[in-house]
C-alpha atoms as a PDB file:
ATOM      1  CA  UNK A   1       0.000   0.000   0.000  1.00  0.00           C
ATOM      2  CA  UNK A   2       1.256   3.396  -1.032  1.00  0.00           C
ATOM      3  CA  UNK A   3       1.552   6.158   1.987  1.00  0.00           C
ATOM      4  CA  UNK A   4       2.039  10.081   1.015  1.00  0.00           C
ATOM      5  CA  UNK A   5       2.441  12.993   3.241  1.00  0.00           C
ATOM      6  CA  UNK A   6       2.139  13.318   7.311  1.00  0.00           C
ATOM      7  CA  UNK A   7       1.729   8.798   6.396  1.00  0.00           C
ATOM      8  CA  UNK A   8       4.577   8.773   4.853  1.00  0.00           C
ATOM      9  CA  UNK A   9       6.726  10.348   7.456  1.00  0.00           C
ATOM     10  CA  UNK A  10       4.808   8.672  10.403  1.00  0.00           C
ATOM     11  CA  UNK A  11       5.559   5.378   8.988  1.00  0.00           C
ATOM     12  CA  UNK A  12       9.412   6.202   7.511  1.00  0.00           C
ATOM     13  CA  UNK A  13       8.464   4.710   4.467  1.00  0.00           C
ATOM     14  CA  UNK A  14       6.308   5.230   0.859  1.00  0.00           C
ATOM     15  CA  UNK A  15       4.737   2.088   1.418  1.00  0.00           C
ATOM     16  CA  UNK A  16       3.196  -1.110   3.627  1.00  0.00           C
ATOM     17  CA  UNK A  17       2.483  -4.287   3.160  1.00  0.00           C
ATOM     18  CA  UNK A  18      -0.145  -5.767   4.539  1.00  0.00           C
ATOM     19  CA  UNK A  19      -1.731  -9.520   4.768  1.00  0.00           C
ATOM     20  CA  UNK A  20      -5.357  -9.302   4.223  1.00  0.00           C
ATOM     21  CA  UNK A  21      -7.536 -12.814   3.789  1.00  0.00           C
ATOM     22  CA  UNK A  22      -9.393 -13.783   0.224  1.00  0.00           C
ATOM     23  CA  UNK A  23     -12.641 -11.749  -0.111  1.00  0.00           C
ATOM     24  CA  UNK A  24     -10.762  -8.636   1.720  1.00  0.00           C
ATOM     25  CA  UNK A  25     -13.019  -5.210   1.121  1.00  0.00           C
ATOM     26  CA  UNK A  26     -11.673  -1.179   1.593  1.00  0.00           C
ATOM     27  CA  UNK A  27     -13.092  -1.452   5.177  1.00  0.00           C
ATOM     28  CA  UNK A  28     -10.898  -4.169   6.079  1.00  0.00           C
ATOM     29  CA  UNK A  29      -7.403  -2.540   4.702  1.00  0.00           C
ATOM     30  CA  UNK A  30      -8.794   0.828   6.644  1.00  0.00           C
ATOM     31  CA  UNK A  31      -9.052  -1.392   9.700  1.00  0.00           C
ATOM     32  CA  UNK A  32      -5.499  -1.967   9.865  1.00  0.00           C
ATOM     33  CA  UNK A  33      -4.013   1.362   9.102  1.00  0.00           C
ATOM     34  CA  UNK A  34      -6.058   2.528  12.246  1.00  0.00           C
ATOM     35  CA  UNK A  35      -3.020   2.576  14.045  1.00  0.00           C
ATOM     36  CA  UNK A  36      -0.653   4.962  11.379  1.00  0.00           C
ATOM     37  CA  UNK A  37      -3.612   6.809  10.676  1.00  0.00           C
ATOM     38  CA  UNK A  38      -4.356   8.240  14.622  1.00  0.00           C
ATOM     39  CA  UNK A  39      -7.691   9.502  14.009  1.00  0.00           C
ATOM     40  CA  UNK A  40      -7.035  10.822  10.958  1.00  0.00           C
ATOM     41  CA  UNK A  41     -10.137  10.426   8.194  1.00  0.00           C
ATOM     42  CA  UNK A  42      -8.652   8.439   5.379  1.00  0.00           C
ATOM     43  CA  UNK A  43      -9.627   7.142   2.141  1.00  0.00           C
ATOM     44  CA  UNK A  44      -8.515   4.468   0.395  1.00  0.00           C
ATOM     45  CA  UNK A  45      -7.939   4.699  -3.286  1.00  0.00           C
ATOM     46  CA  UNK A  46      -8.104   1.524  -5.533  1.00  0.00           C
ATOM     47  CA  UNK A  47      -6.358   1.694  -9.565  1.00  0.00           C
ATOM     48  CA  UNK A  48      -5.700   5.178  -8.773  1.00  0.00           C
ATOM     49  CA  UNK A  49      -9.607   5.251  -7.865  1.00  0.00           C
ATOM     50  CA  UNK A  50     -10.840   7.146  -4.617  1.00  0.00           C
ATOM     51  CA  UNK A  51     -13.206   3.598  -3.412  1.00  0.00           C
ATOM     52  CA  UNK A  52     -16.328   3.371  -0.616  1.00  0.00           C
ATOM     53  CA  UNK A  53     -15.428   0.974   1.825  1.00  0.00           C
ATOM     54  CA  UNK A  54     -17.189  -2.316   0.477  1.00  0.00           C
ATOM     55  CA  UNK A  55     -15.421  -2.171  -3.235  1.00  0.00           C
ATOM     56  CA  UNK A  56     -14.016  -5.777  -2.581  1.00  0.00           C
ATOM     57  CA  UNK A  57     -10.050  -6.041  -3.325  1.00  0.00           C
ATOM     58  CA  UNK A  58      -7.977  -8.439  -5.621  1.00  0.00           C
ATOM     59  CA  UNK A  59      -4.977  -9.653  -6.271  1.00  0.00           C
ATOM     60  CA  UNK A  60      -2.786  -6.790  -7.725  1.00  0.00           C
ATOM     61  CA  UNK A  61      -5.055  -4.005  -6.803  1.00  0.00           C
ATOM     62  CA  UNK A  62      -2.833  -0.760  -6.221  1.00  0.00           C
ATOM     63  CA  UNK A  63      -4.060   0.438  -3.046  1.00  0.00           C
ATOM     64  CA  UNK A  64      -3.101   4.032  -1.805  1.00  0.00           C
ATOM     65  CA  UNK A  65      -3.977   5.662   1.619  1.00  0.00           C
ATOM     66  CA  UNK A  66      -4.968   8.661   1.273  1.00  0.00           C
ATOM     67  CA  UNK A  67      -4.991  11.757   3.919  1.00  0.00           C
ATOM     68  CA  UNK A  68      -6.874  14.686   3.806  1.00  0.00           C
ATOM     69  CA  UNK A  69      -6.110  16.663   0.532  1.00  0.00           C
ATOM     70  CA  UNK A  70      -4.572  19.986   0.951  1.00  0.00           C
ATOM     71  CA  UNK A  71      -5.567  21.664  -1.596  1.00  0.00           C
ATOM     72  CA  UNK A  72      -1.265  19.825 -18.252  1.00  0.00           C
ATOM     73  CA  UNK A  73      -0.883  21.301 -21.198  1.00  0.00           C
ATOM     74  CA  UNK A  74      -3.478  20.768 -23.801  1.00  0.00           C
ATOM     75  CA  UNK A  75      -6.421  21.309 -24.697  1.00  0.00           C
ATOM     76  CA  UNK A  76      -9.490  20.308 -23.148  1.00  0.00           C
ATOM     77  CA  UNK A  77      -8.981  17.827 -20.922  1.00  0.00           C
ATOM     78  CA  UNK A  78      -5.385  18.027 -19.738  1.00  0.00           C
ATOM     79  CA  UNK A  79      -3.356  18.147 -16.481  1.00  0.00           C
ATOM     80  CA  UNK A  80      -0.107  17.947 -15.447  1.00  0.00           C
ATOM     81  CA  UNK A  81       1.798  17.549 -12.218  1.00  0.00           C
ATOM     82  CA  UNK A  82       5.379  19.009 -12.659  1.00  0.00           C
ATOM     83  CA  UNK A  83       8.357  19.911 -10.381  1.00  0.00           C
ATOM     84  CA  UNK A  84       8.972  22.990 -12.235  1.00  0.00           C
ATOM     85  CA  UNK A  85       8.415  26.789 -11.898  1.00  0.00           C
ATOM     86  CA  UNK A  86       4.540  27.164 -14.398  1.00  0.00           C
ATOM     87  CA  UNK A  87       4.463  28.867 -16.799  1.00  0.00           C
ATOM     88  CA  UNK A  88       1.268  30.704 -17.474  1.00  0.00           C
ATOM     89  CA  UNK A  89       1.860  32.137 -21.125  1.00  0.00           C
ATOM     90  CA  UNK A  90       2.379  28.584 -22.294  1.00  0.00           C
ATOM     91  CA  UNK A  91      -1.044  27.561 -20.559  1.00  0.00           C
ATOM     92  CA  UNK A  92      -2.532  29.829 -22.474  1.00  0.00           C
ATOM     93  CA  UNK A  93      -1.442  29.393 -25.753  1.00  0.00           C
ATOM     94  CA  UNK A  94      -2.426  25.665 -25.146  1.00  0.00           C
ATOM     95  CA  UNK A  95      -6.320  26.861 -25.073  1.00  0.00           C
ATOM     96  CA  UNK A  96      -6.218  29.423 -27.331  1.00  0.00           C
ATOM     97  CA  UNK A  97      -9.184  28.942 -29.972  1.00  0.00           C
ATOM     98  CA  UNK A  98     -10.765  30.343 -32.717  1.00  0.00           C
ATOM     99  CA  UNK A  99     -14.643  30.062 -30.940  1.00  0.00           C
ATOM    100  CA  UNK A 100     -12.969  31.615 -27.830  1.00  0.00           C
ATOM    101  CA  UNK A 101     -14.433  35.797 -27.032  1.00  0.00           C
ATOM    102  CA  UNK A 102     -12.812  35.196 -23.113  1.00  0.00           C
ATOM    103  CA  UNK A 103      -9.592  33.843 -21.439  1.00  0.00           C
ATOM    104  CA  UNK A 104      -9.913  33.506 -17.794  1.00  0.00           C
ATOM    105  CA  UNK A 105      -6.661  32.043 -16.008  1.00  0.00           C
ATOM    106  CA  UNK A 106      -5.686  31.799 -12.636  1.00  0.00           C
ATOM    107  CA  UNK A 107      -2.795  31.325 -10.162  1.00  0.00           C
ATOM    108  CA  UNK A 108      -2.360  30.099  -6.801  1.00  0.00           C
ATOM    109  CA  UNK A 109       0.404  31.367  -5.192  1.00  0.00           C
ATOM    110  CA  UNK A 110       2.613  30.709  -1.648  1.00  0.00           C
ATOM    111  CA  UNK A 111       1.795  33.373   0.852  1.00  0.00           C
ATOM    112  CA  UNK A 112       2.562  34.282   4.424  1.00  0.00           C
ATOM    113  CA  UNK A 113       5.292  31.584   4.809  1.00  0.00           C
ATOM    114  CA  UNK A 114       8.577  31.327   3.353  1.00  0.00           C
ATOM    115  CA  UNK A 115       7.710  28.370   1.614  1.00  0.00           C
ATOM    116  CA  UNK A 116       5.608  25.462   0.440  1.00  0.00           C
ATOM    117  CA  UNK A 117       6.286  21.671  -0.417  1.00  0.00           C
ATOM    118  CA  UNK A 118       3.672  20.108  -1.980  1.00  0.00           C
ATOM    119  CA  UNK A 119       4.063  16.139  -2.189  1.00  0.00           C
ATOM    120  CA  UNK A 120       1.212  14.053  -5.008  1.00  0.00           C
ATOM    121  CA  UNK A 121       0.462  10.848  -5.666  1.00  0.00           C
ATOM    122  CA  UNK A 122       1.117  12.235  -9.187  1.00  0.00           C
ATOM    123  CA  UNK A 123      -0.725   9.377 -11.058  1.00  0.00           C
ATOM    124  CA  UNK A 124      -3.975   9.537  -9.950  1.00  0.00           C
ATOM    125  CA  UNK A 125      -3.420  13.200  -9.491  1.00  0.00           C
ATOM    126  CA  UNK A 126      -3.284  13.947 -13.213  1.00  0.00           C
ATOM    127  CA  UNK A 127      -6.184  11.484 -13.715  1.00  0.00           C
ATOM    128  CA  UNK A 128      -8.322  12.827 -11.348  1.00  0.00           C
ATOM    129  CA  UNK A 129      -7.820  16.473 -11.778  1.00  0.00           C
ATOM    130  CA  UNK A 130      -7.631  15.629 -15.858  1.00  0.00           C
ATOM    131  CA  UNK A 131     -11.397  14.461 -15.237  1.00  0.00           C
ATOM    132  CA  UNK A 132     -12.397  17.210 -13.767  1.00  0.00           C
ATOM    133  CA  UNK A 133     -11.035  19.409 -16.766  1.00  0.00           C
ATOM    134  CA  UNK A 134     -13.190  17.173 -18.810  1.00  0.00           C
ATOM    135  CA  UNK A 135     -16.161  17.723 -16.314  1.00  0.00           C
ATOM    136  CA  UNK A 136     -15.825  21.432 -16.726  1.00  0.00           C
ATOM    137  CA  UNK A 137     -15.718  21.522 -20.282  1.00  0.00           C
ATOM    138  CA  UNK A 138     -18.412  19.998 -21.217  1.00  0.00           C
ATOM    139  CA  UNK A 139     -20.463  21.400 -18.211  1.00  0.00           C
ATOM    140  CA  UNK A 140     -19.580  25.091 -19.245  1.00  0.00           C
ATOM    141  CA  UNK A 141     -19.573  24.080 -23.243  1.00  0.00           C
ATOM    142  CA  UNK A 142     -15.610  25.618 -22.768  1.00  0.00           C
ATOM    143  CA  UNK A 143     -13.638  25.729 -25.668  1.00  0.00           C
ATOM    144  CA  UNK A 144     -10.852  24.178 -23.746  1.00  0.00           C
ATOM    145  CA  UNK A 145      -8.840  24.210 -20.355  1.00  0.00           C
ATOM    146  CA  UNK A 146      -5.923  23.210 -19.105  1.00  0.00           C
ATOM    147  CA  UNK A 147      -3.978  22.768 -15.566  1.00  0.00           C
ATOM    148  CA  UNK A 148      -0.615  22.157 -14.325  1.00  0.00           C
ATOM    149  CA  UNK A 149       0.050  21.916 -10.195  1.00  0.00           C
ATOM    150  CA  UNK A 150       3.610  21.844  -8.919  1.00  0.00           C
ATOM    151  CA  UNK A 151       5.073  19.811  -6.824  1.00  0.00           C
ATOM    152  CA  UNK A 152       7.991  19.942  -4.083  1.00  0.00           C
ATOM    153  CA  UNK A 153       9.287  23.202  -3.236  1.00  0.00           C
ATOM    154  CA  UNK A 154       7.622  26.441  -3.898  1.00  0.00           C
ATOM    155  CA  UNK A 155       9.200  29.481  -2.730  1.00  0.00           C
ATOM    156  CA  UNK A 156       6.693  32.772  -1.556  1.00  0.00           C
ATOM    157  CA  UNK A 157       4.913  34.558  -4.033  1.00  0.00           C
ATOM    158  CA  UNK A 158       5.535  31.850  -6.850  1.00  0.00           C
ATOM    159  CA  UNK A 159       2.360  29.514  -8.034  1.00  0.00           C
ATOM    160  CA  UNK A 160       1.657  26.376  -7.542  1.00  0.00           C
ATOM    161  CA  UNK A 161      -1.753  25.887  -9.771  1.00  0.00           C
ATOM    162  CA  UNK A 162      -2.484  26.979 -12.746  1.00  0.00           C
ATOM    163  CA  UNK A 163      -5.834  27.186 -14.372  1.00  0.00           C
ATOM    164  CA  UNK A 164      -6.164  28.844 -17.806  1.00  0.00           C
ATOM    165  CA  UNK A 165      -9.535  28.142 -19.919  1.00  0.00           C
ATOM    166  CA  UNK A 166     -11.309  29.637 -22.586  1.00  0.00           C
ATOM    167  CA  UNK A 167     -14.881  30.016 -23.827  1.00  0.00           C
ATOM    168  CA  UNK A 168     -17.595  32.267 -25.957  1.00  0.00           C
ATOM    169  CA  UNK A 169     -18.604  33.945 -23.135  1.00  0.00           C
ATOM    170  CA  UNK A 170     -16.535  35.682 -20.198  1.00  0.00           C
ATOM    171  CA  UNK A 171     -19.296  33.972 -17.656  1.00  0.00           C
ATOM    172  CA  UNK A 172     -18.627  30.262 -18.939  1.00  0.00           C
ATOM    173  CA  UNK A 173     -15.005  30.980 -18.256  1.00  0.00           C
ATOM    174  CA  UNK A 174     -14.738  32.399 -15.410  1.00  0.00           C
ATOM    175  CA  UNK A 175     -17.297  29.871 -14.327  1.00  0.00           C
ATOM    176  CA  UNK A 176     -15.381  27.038 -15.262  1.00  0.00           C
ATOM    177  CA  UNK A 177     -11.739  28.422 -14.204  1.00  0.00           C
ATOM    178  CA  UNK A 178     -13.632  28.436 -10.600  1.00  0.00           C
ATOM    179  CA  UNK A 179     -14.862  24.856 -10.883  1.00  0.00           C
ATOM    180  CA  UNK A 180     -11.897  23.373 -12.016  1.00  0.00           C
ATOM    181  CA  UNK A 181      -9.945  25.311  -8.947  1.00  0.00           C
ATOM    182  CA  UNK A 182     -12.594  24.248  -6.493  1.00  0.00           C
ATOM    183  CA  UNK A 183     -12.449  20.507  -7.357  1.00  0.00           C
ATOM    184  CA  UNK A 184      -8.637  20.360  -7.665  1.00  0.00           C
ATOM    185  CA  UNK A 185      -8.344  21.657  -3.929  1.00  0.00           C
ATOM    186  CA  UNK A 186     -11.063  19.147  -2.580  1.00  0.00           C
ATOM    187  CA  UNK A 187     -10.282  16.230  -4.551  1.00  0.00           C
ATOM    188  CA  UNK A 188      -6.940  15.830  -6.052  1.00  0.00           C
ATOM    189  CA  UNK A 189      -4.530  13.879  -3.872  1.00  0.00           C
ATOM    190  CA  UNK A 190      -1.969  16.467  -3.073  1.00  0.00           C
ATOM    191  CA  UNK A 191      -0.737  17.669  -0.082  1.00  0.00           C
ATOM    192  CA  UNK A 192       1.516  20.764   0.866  1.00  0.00           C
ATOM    193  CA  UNK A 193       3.961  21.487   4.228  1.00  0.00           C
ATOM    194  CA  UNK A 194       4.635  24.944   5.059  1.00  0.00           C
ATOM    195  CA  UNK A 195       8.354  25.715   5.749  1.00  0.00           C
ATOM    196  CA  UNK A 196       9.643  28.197   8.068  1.00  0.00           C
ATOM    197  CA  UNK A 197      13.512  28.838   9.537  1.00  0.00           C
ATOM    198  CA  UNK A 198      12.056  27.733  12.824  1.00  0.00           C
ATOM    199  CA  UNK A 199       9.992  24.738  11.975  1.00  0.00           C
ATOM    200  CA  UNK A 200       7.444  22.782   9.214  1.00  0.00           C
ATOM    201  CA  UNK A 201       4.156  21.663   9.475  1.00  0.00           C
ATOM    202  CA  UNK A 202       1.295  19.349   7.156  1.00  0.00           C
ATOM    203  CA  UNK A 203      -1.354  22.253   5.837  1.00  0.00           C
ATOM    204  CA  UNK A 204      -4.707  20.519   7.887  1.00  0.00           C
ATOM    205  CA  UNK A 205      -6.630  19.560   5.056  1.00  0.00           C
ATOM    206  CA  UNK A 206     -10.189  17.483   4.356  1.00  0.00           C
ATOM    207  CA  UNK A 207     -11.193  14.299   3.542  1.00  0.00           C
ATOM    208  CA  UNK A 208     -11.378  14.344  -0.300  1.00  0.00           C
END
């Protein structure tokens, strides 16, 4: 099983094995990580799949704990995780279209602290938040959107997300931008540490 964030450094180590009989379900996997977890309301994801506690579980599953969330390039439905500074001006040439009256992008960037890490399980981070692209699109009739959320260190006053859509109308896409933001924070599984000279702490977060 796969452990990220305040797991991760609880248990000294990105993953746990654990022995779980034939017929095993979510609930039953949860059960045992009761004692890593401390209270803490986890999910369990399943194929890179956020998963209610009585999806059974089978041989090969990839199984990843998940604590609470702190929270591409292309067209339409893209995302991207990156370690890299973003770029905005080459988010937005990657929506750019010929239906498009509006542009709305935006940035989130590190404040009050003198830094942020921000730690993904990167694969079912671009899946997940590359569905809710797809969501938005087709929700707002968008010409096309596209996101890109850094990962590891992020000094103050540079971003972290980036959000740049367009659309026909400036109230689809500036609908749309907000979506995609809102559902990245809640549901992607990303988490972020803020970094001071005198100490570091996990950003609380929420179950996604």
């Amino acid at each position: 099983m796969r452990l990220f964030a305040m797991l991760r450094e609880r248990a000294g180590a990105d993953h746990v094995e654990l022995e779980l009989p034939d017929g095993a379900r979510v609930r039953d996997a949860l059960a045992e990580m009761e004692g890593l977890a401390a209270g803490m309301p986890l999910v369990m994801a399943v194929n890179r799949e956020y998963a209610a506690g009585d999806v059974p579980l089978a041989p090969g599953d990839e199984l990843a704990l998940i604590p609470p969330v702190s929270g591409g390039r292309a067209a339409a439905a893209h995302a991207r995780v990156v370690d890299a500074p973003l770029v905005l001006d080459d988010l937005v040439e990657r929506v750019r279209d010929h239906r498009a009256g509006a542009v709305v992008t935006f940035t989130g960037v590190t404040r009050e602290v003198g830094r942020l890490e921000y730690e993904a399980y990167v694969e079912m981070a671009e899946e997940r938040i590359a569905g809710i692209v797809a969501d938005a699109v087709e929700t707002h009739r968008l010409c096309a959107a596209a996101v890109e959320h850094r990962v590891g260190p992020v000094p103050l006053s540079e971003p972290s997300v980036a959000v740049a859509v367009s659309a026909p109308h400036r109230e689809a896409a500036f609908a749309g931008a907000r979506e995609i933001i809102d559902r990245v924070k809640a549901e992607a599984p990303i988490w972020k540490k803020e970094v001071e000279d005198d100490g570091e702490r996990w950003v609380e977060g929420r179950r996604p």
